[in-house]
Protein backbone atom coordinates (compact mmCIF):
# COMPACT_ATOMS: atom_id res chain seq x y z
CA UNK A 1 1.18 -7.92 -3.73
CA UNK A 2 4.40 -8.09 -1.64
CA UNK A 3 6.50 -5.66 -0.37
CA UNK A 4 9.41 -5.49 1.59
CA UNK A 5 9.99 -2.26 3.95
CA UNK A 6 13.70 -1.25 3.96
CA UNK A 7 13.56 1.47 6.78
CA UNK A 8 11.38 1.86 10.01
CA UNK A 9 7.98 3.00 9.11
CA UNK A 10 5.99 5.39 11.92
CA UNK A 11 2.19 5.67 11.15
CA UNK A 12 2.99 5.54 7.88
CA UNK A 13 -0.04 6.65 5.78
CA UNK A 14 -1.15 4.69 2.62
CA UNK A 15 -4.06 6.54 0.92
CA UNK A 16 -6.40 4.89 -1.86
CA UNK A 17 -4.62 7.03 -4.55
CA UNK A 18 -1.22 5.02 -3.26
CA UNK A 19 -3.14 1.42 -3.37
CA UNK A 20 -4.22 2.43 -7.01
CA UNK A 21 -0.84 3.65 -8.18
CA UNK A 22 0.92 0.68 -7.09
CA UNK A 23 0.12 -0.73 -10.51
CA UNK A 24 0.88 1.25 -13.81
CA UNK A 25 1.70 1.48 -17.48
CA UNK A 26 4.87 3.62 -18.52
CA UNK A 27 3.58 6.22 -21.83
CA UNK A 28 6.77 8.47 -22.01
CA UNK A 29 9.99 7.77 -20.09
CA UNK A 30 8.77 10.34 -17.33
CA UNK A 31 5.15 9.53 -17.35
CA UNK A 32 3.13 6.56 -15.70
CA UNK A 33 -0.85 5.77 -16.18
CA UNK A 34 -2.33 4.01 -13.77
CA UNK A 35 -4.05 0.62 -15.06
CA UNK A 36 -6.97 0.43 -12.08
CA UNK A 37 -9.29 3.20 -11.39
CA UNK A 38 -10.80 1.75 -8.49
CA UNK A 39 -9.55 -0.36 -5.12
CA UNK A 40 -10.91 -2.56 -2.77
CA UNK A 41 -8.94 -3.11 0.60
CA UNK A 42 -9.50 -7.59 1.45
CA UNK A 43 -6.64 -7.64 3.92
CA UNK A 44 -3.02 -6.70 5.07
CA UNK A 45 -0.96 -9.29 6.43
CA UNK A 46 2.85 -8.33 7.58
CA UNK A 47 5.43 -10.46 9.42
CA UNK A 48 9.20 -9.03 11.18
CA UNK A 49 11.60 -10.91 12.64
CA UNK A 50 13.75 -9.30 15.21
CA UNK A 51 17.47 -9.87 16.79
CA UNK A 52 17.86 -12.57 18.98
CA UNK A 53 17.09 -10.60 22.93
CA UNK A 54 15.24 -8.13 21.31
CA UNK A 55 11.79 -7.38 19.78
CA UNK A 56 10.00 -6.09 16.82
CA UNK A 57 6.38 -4.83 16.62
CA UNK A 58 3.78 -4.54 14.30
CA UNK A 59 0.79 -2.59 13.55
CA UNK A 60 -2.18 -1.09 11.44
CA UNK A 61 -4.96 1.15 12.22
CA UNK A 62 -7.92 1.26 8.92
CA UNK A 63 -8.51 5.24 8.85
CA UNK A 64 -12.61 4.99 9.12
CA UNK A 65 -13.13 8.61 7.65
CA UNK A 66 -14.01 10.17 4.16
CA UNK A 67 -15.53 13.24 3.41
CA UNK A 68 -18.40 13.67 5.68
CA UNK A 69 -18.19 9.64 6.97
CA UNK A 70 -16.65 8.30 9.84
CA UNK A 71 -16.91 5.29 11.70
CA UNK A 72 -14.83 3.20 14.29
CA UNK A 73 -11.28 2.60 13.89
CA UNK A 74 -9.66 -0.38 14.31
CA UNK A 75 -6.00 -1.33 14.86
CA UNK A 76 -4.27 -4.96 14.93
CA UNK A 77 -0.65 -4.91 16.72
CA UNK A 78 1.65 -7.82 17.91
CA UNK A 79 5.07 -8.21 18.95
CA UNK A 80 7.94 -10.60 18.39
CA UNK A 81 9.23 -12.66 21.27
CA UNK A 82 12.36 -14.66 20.88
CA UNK A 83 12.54 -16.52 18.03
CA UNK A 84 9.01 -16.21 16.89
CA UNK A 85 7.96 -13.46 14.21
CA UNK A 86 5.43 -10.43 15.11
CA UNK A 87 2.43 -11.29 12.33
CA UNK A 88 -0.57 -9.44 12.08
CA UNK A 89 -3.24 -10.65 9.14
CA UNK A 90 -6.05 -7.31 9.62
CA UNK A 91 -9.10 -7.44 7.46
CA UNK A 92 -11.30 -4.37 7.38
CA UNK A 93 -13.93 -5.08 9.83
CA UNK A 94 -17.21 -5.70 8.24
CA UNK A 95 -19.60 -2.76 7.37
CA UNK A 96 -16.67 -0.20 7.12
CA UNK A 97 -15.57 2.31 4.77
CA UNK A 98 -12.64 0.46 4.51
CA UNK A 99 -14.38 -2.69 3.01
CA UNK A 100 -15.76 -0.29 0.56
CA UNK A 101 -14.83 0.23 -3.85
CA UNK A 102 -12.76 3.47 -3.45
CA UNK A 103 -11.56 5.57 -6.75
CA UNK A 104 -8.36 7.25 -6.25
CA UNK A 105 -9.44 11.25 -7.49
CA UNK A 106 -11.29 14.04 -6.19
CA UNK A 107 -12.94 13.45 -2.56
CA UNK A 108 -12.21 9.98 -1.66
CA UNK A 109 -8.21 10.44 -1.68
CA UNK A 110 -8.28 9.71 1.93
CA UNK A 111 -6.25 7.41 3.79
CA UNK A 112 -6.84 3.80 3.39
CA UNK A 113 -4.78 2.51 6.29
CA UNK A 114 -1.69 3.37 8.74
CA UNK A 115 1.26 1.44 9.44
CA UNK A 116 4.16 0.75 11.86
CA UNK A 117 6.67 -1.27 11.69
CA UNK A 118 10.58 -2.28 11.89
CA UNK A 119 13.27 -1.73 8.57
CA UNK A 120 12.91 -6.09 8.40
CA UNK A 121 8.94 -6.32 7.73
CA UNK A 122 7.30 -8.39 4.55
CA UNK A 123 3.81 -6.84 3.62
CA UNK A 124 1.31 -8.72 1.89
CA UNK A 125 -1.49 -6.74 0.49
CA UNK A 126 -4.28 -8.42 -1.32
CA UNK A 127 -6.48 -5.88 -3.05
CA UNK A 128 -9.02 -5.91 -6.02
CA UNK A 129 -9.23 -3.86 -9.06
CA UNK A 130 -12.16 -2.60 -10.81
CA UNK A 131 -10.92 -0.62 -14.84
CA UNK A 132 -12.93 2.63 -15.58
CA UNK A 133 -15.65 2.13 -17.94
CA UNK A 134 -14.59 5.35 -19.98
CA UNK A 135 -11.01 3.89 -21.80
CA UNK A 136 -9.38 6.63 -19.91
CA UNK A 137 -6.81 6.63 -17.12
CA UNK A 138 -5.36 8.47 -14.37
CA UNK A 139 -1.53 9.54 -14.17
CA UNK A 140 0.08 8.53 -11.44
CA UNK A 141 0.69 10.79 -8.72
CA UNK A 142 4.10 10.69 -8.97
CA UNK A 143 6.44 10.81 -11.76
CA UNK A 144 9.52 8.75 -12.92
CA UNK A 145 12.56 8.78 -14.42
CA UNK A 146 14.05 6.52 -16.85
CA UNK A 147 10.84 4.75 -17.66
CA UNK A 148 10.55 2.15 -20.34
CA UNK A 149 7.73 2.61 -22.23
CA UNK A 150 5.46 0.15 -22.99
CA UNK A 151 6.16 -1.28 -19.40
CA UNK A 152 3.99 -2.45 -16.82
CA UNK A 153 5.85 -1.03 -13.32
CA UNK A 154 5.07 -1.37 -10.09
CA UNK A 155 5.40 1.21 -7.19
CA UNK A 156 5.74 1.03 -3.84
CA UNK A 157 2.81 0.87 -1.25
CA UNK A 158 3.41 4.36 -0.36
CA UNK A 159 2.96 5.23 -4.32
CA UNK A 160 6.57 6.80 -4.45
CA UNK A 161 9.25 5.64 -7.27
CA UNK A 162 11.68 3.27 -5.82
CA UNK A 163 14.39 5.97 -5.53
CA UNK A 164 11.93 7.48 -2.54
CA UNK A 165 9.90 4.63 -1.46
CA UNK A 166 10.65 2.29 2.24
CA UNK A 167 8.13 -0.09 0.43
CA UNK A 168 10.17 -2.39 -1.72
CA UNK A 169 8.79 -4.75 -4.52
CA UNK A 170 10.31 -8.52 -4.49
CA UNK A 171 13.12 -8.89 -7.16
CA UNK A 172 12.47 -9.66 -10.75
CA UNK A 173 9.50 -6.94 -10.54
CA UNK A 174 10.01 -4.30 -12.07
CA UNK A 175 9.13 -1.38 -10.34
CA UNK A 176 9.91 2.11 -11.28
């Protein structure tokens, strides 16, 4: 999934509930249902350009902890020089909890991963989704306004509606 962030983002936390509401189905013009009920995390990638003379930077730290886990952190960073783009491509590092199926409710609404970056960056976010075996879904955390039902919408990566979200979805997508 791509995003493009439309204001400076400062350790900007994206939790596992924001991964899974990214995708959702619209029931009532207010209401959204989340199609996934669990996430797994294969890899970020983000570019930014910068001004000519000046310089942009990029980076993301995977949050290693969940309720009563931990293990190391890792962050990816790089700058732009000149001409050429800051690009970062971070997997979570092998064995983590990061690399691990999360579900969005209860206990494991942790954070997935932290970001910083400039108002010019393009996120890629590749992620898999596993459906709930029960036929039932979550609402998403946030509501909306003006929804068409029936709809599949996207949200931003922070899991906000696109009135409150610095995590834009390309054009043609409809995200709500």
């Amino acid at each position: 999934m791509r995003f493009l962030v439309n204001a400076a983002i400062t350790a900007q936390q994206i939790s596992w509930v924001n991964l899974i509401d990214t995708i959702n189905f619209v029931t009532t013009a207010t209401s959204v249902y989340n199609v996934f009920r669990a996430v797994k995390l294969n890899f970020v990638e983000m570019w930014d350009t910068s001004a000519l003379g000046a310089a942009s930077s990029l980076a993301i730290i995977f949050n290693e902890t969940d309720t009563n886990l931990s293990s190391n952190q890792n962050m990816i960073t790089d700058i732009s020089m000149g001409v050429i783009p800051a690009h970062v491509k971070a997997r979570p590092p092998n064995k983590s909890l990061s690399r691990e199926w999360h579900i969005g409710a209860g206990p494991n609404n942790t954070n997935a991963f932290a970001l910083w970056t400039s108002a010019s960056a393009v996120i890629d976010v590749d992620l898999s989704f596993k459906s709930g075996t029960t036929g039932t879904s979550n609402g998403a955390q946030n509501a909306c306004a003006g929804g068409v039902v029936g709809a599949l919408a996207f949200r931003g990566l922070d899991g906000l509606a696109v009135a409150g979200t610095k995590f834009l979805c390309p054009i043609g997508v409809y995200q709500l």
